[in-house]
PDB file of N, CA and C in Angstrom:
ATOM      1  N   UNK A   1       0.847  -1.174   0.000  1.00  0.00           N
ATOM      2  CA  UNK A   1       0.000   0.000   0.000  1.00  0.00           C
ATOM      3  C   UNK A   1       0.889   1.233   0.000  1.00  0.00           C
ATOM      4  N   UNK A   2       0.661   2.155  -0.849  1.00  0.00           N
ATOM      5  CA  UNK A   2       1.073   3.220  -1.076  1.00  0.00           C
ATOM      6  C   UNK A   2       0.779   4.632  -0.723  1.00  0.00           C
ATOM      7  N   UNK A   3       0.850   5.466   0.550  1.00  0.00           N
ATOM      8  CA  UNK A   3       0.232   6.493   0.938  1.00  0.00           C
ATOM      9  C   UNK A   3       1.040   7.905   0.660  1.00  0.00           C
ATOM     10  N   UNK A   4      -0.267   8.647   0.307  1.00  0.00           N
ATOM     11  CA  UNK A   4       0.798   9.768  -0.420  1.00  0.00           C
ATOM     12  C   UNK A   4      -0.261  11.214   0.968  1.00  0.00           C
ATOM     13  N   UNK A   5       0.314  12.205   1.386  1.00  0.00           N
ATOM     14  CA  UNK A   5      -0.227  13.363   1.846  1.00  0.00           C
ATOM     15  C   UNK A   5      -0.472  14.216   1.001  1.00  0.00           C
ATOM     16  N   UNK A   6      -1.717  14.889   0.739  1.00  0.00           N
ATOM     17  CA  UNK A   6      -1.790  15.893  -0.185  1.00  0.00           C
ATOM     18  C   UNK A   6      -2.320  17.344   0.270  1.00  0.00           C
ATOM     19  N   UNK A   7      -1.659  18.198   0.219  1.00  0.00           N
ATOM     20  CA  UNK A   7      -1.265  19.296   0.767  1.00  0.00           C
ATOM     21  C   UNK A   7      -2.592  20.098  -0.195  1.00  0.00           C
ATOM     22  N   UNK A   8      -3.522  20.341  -0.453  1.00  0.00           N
ATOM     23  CA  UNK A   8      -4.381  21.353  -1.115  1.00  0.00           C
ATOM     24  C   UNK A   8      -4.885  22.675  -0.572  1.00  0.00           C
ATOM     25  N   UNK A   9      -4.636  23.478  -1.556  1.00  0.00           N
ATOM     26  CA  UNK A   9      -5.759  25.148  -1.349  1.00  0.00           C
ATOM     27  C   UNK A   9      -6.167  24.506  -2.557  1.00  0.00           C
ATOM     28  N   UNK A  10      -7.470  25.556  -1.984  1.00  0.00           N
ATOM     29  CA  UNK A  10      -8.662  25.717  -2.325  1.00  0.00           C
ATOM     30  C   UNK A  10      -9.179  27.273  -2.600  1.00  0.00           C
ATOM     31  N   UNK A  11     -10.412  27.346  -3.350  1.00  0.00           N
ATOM     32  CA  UNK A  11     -11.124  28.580  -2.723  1.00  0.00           C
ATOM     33  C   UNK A  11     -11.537  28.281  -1.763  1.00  0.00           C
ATOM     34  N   UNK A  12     -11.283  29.734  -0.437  1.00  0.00           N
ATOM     35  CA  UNK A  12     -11.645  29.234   0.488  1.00  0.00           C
ATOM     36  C   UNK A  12     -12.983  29.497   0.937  1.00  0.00           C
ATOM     37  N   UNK A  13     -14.046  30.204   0.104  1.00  0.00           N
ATOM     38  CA  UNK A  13     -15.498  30.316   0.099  1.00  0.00           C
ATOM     39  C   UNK A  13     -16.208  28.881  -0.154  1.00  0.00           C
ATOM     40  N   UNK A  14     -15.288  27.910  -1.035  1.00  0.00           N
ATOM     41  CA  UNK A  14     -16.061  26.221  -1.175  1.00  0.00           C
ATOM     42  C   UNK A  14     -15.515  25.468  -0.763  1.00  0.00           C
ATOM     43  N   UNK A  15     -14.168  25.473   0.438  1.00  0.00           N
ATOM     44  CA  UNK A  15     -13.881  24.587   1.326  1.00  0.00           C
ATOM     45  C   UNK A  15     -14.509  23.160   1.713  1.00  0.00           C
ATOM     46  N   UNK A  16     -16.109  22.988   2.156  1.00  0.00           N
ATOM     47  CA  UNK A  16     -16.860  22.407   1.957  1.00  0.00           C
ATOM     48  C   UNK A  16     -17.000  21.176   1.191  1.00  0.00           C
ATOM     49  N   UNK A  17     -17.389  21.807   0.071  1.00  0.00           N
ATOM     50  CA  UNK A  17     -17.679  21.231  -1.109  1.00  0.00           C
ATOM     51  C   UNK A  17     -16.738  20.159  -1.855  1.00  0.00           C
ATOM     52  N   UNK A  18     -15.323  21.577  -1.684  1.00  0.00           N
ATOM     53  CA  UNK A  18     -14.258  20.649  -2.380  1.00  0.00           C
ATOM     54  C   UNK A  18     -14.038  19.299  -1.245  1.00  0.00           C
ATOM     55  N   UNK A  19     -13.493  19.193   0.012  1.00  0.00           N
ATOM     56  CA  UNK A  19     -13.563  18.452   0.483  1.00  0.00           C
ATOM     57  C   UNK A  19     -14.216  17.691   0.438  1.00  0.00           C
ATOM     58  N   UNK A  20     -15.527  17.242   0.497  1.00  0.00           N
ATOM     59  CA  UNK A  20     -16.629  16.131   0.045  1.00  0.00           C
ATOM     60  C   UNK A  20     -16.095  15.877  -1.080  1.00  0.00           C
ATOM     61  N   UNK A  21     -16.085  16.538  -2.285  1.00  0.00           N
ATOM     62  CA  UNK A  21     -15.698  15.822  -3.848  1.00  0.00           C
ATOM     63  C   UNK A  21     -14.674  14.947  -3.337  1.00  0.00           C
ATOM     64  N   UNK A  22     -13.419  15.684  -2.931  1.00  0.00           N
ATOM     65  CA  UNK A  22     -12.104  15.102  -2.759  1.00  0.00           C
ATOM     66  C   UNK A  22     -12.554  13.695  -2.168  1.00  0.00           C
ATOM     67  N   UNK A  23     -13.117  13.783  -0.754  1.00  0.00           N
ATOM     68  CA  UNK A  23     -13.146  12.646   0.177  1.00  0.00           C
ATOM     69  C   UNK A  23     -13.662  11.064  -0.734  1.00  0.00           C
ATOM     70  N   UNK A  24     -15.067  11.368  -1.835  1.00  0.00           N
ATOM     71  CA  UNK A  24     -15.892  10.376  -2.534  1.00  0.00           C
ATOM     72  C   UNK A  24     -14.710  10.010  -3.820  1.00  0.00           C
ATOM     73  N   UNK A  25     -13.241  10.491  -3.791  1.00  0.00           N
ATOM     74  CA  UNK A  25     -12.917   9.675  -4.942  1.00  0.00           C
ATOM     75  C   UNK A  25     -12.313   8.065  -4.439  1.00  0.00           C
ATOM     76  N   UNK A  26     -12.283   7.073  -5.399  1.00  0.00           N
ATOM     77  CA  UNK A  26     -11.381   6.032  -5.086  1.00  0.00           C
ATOM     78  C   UNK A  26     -10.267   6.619  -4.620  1.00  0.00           C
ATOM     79  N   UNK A  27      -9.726   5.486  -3.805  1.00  0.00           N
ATOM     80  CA  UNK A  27      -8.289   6.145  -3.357  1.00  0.00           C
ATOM     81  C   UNK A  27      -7.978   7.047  -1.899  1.00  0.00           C
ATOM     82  N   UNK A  28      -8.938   7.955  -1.877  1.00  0.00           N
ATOM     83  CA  UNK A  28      -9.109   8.915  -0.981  1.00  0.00           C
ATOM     84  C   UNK A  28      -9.907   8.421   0.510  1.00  0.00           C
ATOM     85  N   UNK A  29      -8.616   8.248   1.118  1.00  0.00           N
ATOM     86  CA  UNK A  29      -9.459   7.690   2.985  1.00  0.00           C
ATOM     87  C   UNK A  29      -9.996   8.668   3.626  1.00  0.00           C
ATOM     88  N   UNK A  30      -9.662   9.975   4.010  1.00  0.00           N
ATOM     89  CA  UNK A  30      -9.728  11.204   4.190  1.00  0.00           C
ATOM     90  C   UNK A  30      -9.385  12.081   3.716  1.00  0.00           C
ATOM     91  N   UNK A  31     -10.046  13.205   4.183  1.00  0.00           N
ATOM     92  CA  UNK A  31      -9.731  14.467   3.865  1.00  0.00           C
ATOM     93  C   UNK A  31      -9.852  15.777   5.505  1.00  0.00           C
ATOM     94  N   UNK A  32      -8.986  16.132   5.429  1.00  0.00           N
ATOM     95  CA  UNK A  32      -9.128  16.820   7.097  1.00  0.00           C
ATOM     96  C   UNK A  32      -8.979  18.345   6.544  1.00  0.00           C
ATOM     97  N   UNK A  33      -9.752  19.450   7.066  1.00  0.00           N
ATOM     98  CA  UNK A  33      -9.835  20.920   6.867  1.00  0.00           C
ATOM     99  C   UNK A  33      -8.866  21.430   8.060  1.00  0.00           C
ATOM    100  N   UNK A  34      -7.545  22.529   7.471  1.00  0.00           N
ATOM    101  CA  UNK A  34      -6.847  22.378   8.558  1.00  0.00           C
ATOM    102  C   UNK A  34      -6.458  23.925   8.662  1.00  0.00           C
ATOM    103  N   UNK A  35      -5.615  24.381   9.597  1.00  0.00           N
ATOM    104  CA  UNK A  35      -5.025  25.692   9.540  1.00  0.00           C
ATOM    105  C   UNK A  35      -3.611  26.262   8.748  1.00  0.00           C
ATOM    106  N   UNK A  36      -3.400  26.747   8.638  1.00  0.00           N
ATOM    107  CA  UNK A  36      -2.075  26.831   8.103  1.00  0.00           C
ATOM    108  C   UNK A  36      -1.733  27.430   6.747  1.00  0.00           C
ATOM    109  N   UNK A  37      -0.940  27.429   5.797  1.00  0.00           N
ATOM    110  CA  UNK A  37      -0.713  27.815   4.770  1.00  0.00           C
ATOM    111  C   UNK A  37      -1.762  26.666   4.063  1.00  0.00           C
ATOM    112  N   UNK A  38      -2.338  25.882   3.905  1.00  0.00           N
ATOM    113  CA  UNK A  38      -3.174  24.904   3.534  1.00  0.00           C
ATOM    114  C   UNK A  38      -4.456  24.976   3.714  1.00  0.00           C
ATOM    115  N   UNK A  39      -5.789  24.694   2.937  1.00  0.00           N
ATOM    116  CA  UNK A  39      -7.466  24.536   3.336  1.00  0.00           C
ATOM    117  C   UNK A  39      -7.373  23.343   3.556  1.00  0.00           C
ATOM    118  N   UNK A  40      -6.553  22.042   3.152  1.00  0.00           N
ATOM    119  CA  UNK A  40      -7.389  20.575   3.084  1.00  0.00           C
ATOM    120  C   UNK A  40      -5.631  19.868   3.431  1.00  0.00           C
ATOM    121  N   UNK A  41      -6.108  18.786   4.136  1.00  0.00           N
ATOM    122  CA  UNK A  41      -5.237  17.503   3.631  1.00  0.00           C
ATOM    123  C   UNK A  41      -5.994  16.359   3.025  1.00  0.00           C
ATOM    124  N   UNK A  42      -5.409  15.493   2.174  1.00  0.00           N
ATOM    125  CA  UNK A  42      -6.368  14.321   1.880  1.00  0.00           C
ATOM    126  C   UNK A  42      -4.967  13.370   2.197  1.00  0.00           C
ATOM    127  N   UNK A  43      -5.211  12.231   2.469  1.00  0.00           N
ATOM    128  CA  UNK A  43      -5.143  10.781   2.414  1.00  0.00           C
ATOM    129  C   UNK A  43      -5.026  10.132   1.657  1.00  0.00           C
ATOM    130  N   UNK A  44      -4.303   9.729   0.640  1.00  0.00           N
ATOM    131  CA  UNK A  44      -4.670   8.819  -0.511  1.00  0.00           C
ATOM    132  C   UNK A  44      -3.508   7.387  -0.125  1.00  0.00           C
ATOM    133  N   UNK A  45      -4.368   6.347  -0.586  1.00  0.00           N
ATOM    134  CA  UNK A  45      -4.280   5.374  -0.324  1.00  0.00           C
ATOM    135  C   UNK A  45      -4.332   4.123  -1.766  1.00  0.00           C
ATOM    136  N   UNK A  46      -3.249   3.746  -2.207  1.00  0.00           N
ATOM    137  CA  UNK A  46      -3.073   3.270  -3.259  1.00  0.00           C
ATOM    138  C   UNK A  46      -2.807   1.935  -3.563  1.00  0.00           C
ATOM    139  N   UNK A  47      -2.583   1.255  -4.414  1.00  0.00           N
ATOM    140  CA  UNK A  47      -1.798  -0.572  -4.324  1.00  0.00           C
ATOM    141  C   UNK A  47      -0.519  -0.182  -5.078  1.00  0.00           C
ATOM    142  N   UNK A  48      -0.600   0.783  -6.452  1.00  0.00           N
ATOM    143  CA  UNK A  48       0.745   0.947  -6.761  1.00  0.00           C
ATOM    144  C   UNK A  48       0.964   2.832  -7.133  1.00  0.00           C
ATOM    145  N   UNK A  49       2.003   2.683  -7.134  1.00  0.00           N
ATOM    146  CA  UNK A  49       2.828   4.543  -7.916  1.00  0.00           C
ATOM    147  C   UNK A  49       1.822   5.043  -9.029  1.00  0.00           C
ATOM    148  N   UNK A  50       1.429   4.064  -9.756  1.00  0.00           N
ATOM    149  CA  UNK A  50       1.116   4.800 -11.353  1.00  0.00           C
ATOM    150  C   UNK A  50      -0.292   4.942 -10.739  1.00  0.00           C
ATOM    151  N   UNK A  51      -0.988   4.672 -10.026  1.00  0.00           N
ATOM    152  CA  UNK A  51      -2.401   5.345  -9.210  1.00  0.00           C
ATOM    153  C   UNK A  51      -2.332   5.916  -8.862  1.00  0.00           C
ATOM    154  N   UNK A  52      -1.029   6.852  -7.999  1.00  0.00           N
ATOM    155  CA  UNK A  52      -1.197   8.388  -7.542  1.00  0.00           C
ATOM    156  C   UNK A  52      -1.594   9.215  -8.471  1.00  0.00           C
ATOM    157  N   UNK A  53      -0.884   8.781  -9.585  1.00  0.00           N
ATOM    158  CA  UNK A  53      -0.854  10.054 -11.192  1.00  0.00           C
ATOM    159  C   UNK A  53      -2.436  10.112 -11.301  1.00  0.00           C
ATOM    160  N   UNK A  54      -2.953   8.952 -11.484  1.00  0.00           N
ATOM    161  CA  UNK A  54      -4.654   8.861 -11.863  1.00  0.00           C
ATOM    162  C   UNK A  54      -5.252  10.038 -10.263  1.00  0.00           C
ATOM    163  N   UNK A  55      -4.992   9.608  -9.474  1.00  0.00           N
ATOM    164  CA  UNK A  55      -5.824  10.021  -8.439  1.00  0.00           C
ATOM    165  C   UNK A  55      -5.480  11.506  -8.188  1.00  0.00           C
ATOM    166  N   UNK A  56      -4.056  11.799  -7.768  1.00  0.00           N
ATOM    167  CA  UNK A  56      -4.291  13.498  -7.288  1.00  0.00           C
ATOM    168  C   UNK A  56      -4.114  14.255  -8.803  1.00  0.00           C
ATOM    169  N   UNK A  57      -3.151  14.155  -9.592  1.00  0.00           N
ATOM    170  CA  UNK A  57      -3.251  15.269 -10.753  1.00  0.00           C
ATOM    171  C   UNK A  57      -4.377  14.745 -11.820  1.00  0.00           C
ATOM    172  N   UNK A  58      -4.616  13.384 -11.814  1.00  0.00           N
ATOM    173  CA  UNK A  58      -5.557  13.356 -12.484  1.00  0.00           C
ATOM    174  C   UNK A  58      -7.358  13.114 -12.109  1.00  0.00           C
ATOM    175  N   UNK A  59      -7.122  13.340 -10.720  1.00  0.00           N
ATOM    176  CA  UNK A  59      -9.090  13.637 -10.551  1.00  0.00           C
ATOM    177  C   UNK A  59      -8.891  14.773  -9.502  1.00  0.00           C
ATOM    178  N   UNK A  60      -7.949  14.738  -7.902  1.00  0.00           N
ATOM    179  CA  UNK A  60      -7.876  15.529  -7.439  1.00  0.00           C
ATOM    180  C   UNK A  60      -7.744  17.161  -7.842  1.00  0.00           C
ATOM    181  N   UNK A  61      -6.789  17.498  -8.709  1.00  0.00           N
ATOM    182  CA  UNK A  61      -6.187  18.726  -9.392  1.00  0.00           C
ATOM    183  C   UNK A  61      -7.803  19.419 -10.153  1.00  0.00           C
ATOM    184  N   UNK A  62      -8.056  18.134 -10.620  1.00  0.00           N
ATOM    185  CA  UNK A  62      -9.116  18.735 -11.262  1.00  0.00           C
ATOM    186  C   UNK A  62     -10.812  19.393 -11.126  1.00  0.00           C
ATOM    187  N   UNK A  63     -10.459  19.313  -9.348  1.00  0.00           N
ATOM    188  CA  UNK A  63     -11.696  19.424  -8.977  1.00  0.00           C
ATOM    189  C   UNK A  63     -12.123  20.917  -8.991  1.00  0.00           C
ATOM    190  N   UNK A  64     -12.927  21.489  -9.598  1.00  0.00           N
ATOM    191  CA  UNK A  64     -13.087  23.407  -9.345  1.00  0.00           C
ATOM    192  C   UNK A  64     -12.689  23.521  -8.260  1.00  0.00           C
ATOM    193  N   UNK A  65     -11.982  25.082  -8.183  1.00  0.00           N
ATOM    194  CA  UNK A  65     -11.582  25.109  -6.488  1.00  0.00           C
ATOM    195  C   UNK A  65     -10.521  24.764  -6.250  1.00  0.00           C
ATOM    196  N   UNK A  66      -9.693  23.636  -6.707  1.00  0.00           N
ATOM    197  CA  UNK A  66      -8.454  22.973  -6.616  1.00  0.00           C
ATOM    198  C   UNK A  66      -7.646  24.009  -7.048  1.00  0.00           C
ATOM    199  N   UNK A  67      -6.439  25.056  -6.195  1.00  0.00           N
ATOM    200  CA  UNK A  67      -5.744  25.549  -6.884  1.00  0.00           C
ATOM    201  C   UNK A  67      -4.382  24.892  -6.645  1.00  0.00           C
ATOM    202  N   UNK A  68      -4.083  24.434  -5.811  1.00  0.00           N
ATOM    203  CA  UNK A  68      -2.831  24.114  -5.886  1.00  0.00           C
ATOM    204  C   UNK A  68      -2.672  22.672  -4.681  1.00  0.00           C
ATOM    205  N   UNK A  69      -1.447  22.107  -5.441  1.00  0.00           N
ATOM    206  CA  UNK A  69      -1.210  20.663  -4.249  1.00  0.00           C
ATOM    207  C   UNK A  69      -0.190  20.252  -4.027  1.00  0.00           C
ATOM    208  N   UNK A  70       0.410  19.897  -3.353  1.00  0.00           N
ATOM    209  CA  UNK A  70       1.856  19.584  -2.483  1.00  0.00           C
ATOM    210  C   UNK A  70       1.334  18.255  -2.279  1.00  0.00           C
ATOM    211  N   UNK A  71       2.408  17.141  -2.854  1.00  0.00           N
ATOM    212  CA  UNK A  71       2.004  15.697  -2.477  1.00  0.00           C
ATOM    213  C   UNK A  71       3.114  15.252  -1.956  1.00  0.00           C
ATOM    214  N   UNK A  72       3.085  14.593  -0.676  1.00  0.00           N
ATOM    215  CA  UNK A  72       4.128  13.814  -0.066  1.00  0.00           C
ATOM    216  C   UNK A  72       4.129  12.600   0.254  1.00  0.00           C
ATOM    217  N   UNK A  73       5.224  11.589  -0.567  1.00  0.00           N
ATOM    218  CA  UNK A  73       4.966  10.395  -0.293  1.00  0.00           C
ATOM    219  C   UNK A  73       5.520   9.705   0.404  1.00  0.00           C
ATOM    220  N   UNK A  74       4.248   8.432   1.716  1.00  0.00           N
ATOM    221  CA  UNK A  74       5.125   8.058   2.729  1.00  0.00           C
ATOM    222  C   UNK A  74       6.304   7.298   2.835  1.00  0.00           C
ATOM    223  N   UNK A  75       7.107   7.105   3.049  1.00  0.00           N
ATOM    224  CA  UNK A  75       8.228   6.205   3.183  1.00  0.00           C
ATOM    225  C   UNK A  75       7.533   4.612   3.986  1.00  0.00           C
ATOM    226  N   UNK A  76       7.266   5.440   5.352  1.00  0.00           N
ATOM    227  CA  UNK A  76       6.975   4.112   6.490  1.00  0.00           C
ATOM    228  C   UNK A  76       5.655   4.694   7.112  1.00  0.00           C
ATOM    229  N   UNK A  77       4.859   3.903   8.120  1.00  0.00           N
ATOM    230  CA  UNK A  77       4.164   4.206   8.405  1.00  0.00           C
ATOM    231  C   UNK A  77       4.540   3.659  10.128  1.00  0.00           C
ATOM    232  N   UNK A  78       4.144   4.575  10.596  1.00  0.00           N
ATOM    233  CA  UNK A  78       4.013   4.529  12.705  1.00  0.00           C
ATOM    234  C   UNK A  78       2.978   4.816  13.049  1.00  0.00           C
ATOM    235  N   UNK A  79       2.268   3.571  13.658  1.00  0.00           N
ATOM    236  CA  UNK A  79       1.919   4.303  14.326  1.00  0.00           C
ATOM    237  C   UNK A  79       1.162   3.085  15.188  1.00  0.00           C
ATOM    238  N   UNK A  80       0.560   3.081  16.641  1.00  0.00           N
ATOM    239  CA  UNK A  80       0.176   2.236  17.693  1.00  0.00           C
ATOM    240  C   UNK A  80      -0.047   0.815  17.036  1.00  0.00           C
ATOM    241  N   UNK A  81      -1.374   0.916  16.280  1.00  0.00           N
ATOM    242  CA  UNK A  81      -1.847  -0.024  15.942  1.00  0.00           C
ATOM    243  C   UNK A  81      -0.874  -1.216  15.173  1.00  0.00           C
ATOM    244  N   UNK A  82      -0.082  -0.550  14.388  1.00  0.00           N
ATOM    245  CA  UNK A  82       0.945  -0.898  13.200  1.00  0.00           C
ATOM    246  C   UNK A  82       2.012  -1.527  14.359  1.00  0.00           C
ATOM    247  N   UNK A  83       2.291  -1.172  15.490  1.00  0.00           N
ATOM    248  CA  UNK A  83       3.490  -1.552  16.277  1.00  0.00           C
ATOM    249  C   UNK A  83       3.142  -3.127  17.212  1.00  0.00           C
ATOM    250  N   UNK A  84       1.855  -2.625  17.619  1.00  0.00           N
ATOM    251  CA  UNK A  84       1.305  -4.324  18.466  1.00  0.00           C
ATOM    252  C   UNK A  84       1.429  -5.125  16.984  1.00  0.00           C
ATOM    253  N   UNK A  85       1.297  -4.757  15.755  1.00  0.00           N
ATOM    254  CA  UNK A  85       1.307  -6.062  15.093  1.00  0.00           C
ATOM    255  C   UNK A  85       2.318  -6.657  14.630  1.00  0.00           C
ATOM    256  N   UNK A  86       3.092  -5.454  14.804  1.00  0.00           N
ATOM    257  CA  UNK A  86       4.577  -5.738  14.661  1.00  0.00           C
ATOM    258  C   UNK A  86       5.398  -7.120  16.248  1.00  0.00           C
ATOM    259  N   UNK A  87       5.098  -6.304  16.875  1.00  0.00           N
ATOM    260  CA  UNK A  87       5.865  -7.141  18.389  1.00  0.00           C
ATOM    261  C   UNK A  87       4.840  -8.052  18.278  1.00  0.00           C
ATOM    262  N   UNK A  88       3.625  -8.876  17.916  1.00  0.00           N
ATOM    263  CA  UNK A  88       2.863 -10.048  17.856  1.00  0.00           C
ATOM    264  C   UNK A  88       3.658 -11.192  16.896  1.00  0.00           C
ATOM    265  N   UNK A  89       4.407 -10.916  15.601  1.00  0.00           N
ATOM    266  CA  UNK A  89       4.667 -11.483  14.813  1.00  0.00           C
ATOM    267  C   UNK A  89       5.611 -12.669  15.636  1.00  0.00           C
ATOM    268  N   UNK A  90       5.493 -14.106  15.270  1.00  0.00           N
ATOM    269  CA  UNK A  90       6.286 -14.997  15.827  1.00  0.00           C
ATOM    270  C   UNK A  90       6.485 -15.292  17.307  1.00  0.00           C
ATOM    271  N   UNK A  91       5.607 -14.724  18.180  1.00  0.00           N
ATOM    272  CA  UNK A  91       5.179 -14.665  19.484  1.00  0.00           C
ATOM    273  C   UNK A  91       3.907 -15.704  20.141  1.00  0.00           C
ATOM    274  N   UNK A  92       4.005 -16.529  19.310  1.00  0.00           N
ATOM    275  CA  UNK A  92       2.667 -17.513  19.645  1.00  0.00           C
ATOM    276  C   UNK A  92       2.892 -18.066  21.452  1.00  0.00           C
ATOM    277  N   UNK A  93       1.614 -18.230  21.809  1.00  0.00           N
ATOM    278  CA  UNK A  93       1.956 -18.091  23.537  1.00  0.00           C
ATOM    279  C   UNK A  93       1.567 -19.997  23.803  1.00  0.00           C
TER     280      UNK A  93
END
């Protein structure tokens, strides 16, 4: 699985809106409205690389409202849940 962060402005009069579009595409786990130099983060969630291209520049980018996006892709993932399943592996009691 392939997770990428996507950094979006927006207009910020359809904040809203765009977020819902964003959230209903394949791909897209969330979308969080945040503070900062940014209106949105989304979540995207993939099986391979050549599905990011389809998903943020090619449906995300394109949503009205979409002006701009910063995508960052994860390396690893941390976090609680991910770690008990980690220290379970080969631990049979």
């Amino acid at each position: 699985m392939i997770t990428a962060i996507v950094l979006i402005k927006t207009s910020v009069d359809r904040i809203p809106e765009i977020a819902e579009s964003i959230a209903a595409l394949e791909g897209v786990s969330e979308v969080y409205s945040v503070t900062g130099g940014y209106d949105l983060v989304a979540m995207v969630r993939v099986a391979r690389h050549d599905d990011l291209a389809e998903v943020i520049p090619g449906r995300i980018s394109k949503i009205p409202g979409v002006e701009v996006t910063d995508t960052h892709v994860a390396f690893r993932t941390y976090s609680q849940h991910d770690l008990e399943a980690a220290f379970a592996i080969g631990l049979d009691s």
